[in-house]
C-alpha atoms as a PDB file:
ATOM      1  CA  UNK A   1     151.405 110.770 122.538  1.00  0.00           C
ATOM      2  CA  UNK A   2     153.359 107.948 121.437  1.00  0.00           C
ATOM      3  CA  UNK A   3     152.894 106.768 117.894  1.00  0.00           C
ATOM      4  CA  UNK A   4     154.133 102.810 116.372  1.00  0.00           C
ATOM      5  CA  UNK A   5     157.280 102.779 114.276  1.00  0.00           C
ATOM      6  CA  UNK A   6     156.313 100.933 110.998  1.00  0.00           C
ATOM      7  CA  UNK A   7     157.874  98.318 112.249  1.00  0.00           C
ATOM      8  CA  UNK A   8     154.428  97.987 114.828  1.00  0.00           C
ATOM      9  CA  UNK A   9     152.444  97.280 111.605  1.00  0.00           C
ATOM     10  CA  UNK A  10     151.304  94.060 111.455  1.00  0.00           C
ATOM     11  CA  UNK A  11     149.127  92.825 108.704  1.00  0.00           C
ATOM     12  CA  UNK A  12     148.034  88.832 108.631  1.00  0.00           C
ATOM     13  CA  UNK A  13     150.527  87.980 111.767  1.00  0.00           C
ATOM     14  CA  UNK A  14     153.321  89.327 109.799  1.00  0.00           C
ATOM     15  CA  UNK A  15     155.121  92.712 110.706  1.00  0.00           C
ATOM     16  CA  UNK A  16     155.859  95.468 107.814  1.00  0.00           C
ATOM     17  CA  UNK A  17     159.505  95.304 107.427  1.00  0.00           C
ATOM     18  CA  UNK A  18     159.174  98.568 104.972  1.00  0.00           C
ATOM     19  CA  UNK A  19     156.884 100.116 102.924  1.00  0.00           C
ATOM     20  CA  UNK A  20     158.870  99.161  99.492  1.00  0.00           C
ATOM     21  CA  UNK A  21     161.223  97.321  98.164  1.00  0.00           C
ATOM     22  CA  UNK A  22     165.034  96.328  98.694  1.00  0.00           C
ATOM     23  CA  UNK A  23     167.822  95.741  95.140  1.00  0.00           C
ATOM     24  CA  UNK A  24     169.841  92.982  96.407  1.00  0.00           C
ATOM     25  CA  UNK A  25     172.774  91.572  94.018  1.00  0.00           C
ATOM     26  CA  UNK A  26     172.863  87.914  95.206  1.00  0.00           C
ATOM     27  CA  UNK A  27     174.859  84.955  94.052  1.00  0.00           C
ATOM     28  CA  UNK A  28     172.912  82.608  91.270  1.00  0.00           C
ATOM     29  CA  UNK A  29     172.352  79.431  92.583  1.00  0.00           C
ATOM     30  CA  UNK A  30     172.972  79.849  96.024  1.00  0.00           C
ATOM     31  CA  UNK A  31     170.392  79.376  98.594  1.00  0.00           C
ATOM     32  CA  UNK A  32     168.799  82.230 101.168  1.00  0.00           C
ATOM     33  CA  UNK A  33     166.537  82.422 103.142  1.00  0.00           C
ATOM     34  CA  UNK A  34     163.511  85.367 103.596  1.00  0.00           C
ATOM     35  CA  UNK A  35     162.461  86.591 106.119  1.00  0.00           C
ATOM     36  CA  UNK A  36     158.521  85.992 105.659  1.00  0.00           C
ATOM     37  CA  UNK A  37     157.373  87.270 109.331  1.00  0.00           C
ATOM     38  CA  UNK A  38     159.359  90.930 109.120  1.00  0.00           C
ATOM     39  CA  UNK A  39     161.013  90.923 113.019  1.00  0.00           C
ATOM     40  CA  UNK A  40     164.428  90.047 111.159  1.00  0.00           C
ATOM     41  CA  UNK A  41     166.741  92.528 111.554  1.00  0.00           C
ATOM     42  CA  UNK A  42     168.853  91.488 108.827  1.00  0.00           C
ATOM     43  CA  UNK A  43     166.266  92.386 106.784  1.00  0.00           C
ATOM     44  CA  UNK A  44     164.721  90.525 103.919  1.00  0.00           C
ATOM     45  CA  UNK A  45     166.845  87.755 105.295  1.00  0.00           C
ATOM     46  CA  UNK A  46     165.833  85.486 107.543  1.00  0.00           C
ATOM     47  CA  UNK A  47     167.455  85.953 111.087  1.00  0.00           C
ATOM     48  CA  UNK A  48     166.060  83.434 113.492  1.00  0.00           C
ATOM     49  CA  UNK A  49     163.721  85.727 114.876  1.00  0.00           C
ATOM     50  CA  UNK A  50     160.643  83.874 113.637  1.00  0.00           C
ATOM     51  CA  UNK A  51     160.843  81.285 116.336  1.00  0.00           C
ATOM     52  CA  UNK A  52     157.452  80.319 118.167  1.00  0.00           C
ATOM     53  CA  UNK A  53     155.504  83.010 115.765  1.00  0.00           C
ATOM     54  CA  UNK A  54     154.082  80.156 113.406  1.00  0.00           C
ATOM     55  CA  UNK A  55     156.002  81.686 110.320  1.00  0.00           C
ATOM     56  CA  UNK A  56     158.802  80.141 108.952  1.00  0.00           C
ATOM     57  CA  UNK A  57     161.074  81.856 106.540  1.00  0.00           C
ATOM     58  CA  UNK A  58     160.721  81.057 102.614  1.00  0.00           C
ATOM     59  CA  UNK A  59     163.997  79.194 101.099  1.00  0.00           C
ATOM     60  CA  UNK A  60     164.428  79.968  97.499  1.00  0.00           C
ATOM     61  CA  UNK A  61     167.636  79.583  95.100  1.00  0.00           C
ATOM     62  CA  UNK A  62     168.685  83.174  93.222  1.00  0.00           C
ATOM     63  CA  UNK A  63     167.736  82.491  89.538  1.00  0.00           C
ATOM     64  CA  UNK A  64     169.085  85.678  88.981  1.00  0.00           C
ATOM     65  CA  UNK A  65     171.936  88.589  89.829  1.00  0.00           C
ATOM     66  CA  UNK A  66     169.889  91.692  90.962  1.00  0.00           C
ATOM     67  CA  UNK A  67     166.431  91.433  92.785  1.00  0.00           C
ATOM     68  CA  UNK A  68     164.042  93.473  94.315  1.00  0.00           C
ATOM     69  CA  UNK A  69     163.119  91.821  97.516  1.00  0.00           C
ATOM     70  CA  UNK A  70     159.779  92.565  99.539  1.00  0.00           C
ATOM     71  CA  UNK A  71     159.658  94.324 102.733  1.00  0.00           C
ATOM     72  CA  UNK A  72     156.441  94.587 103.402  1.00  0.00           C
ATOM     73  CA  UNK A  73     155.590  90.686 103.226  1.00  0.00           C
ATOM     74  CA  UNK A  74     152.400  91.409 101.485  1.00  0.00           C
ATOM     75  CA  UNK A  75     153.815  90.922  97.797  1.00  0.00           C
ATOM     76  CA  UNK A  76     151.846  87.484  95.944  1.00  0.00           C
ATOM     77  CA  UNK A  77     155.322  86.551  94.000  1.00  0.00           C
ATOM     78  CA  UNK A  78     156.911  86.429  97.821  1.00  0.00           C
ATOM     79  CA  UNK A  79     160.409  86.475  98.220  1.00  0.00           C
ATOM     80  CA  UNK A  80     159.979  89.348  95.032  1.00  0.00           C
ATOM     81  CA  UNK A  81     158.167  92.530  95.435  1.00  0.00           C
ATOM     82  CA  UNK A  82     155.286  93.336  93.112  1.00  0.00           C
ATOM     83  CA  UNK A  83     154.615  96.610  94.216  1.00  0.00           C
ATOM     84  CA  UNK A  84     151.951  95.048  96.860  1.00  0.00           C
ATOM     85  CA  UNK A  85     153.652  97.891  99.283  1.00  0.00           C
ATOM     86  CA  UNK A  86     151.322 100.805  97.652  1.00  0.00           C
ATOM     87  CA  UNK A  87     148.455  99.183  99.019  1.00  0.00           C
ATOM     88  CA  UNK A  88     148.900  99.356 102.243  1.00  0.00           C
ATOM     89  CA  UNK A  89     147.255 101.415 104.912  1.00  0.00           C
ATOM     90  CA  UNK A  90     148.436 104.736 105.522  1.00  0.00           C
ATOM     91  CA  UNK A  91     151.362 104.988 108.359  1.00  0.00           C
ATOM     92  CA  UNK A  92     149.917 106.541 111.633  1.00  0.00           C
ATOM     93  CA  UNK A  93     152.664 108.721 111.927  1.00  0.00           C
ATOM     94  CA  UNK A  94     152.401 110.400 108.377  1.00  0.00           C
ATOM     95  CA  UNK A  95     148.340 110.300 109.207  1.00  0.00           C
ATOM     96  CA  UNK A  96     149.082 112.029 112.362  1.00  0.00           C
ATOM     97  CA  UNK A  97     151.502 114.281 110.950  1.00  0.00           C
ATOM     98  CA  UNK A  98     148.928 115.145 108.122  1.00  0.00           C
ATOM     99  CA  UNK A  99     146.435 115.952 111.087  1.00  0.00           C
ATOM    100  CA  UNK A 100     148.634 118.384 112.610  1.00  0.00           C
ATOM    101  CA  UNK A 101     149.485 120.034 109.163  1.00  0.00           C
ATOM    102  CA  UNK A 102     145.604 120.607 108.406  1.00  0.00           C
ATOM    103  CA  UNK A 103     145.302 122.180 112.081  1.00  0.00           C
ATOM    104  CA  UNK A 104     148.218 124.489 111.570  1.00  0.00           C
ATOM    105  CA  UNK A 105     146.891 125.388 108.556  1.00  0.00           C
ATOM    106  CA  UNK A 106     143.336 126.190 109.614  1.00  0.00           C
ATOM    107  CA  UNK A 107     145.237 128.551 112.347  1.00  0.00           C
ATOM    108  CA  UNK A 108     147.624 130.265 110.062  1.00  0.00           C
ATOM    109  CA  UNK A 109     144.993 130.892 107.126  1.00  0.00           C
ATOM    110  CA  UNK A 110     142.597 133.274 108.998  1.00  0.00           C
ATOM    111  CA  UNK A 111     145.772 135.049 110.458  1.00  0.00           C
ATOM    112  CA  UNK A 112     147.536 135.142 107.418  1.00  0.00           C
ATOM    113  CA  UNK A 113     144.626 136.779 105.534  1.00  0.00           C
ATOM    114  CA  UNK A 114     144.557 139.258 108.865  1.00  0.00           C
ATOM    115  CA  UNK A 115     148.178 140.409 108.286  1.00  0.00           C
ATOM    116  CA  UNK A 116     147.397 140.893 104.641  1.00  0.00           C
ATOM    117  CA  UNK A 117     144.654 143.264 105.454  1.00  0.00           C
ATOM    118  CA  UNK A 118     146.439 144.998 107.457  1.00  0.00           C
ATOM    119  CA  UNK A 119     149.599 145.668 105.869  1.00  0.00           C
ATOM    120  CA  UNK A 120     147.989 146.386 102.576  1.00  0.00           C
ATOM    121  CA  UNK A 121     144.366 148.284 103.166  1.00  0.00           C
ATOM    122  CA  UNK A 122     144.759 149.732 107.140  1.00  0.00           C
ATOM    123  CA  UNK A 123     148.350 151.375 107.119  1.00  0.00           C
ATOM    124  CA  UNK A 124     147.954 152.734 103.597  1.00  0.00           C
ATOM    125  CA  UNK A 125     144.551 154.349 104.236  1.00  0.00           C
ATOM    126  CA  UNK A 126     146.339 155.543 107.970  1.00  0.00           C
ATOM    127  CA  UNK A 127     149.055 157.039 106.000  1.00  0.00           C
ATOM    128  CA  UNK A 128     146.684 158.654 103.600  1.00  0.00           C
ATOM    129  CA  UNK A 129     147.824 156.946 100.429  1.00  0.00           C
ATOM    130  CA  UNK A 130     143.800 155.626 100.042  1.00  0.00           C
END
């Protein structure tokens, strides 16, 4: 079974880039570009990829040195993260991973408990020591 990478979750026509933040140092007063879709791979930056998607990029002028820029193109003070990444769904990979744990563990309990009784009441009272 093939999974998506989180780049293959899209949210209002615009793909998760990351499920957080990024600390950029940028110039003040210089102008950028962000990447407000999430297909850039020079991620938050705007890299062209955009084109015939609907979405342009956001231009905005660094006001200051170090930023947190969003990834996940959720955040409401877009190009700046405000933590809008904690809300989003959970990843189907880590769901599907969390699956697999709970089915391991429902195997491994009952065999567990087994190897305890075993080790600890059977062989003692076999030997005698009961």
């Amino acid at each position: 079974m093939v999974l998506p990478d989180i780049e293959d979750l899209i949210i209002n026509g615009k793909y998760v880039a990351g499920r957080g933040c990024k600390k950029m140092q940028l110039e003040v007063g210089k102008t950028y570009y962000f990447c407000n879709c999430g297909r850039s791979k020079k991620q938050p930056f705007c890299d062209g990829s955009h084109k015939k998607t609907g979405i342009t990029p956001i231009k905005f002028v660094a006001e200051k040195e170090t930023n947190y820029m969003c990834l996940c193109k959720q955040s409401k003070k877009v190009p700046f993260c405000d933590a809008s990444h904690r809300k989003l769904p959970p990843h189907p990979k880590i769901a599907f991973a969390a699956k697999e744990r709970a089915k391991r563990r429902s195997i491994l309990i009952p065999s567990t408990t087994a190897l305890f009784a075993v080790t600890f009441l059977v062989i003692p009272w076999m030997k005698g020591d009961l």
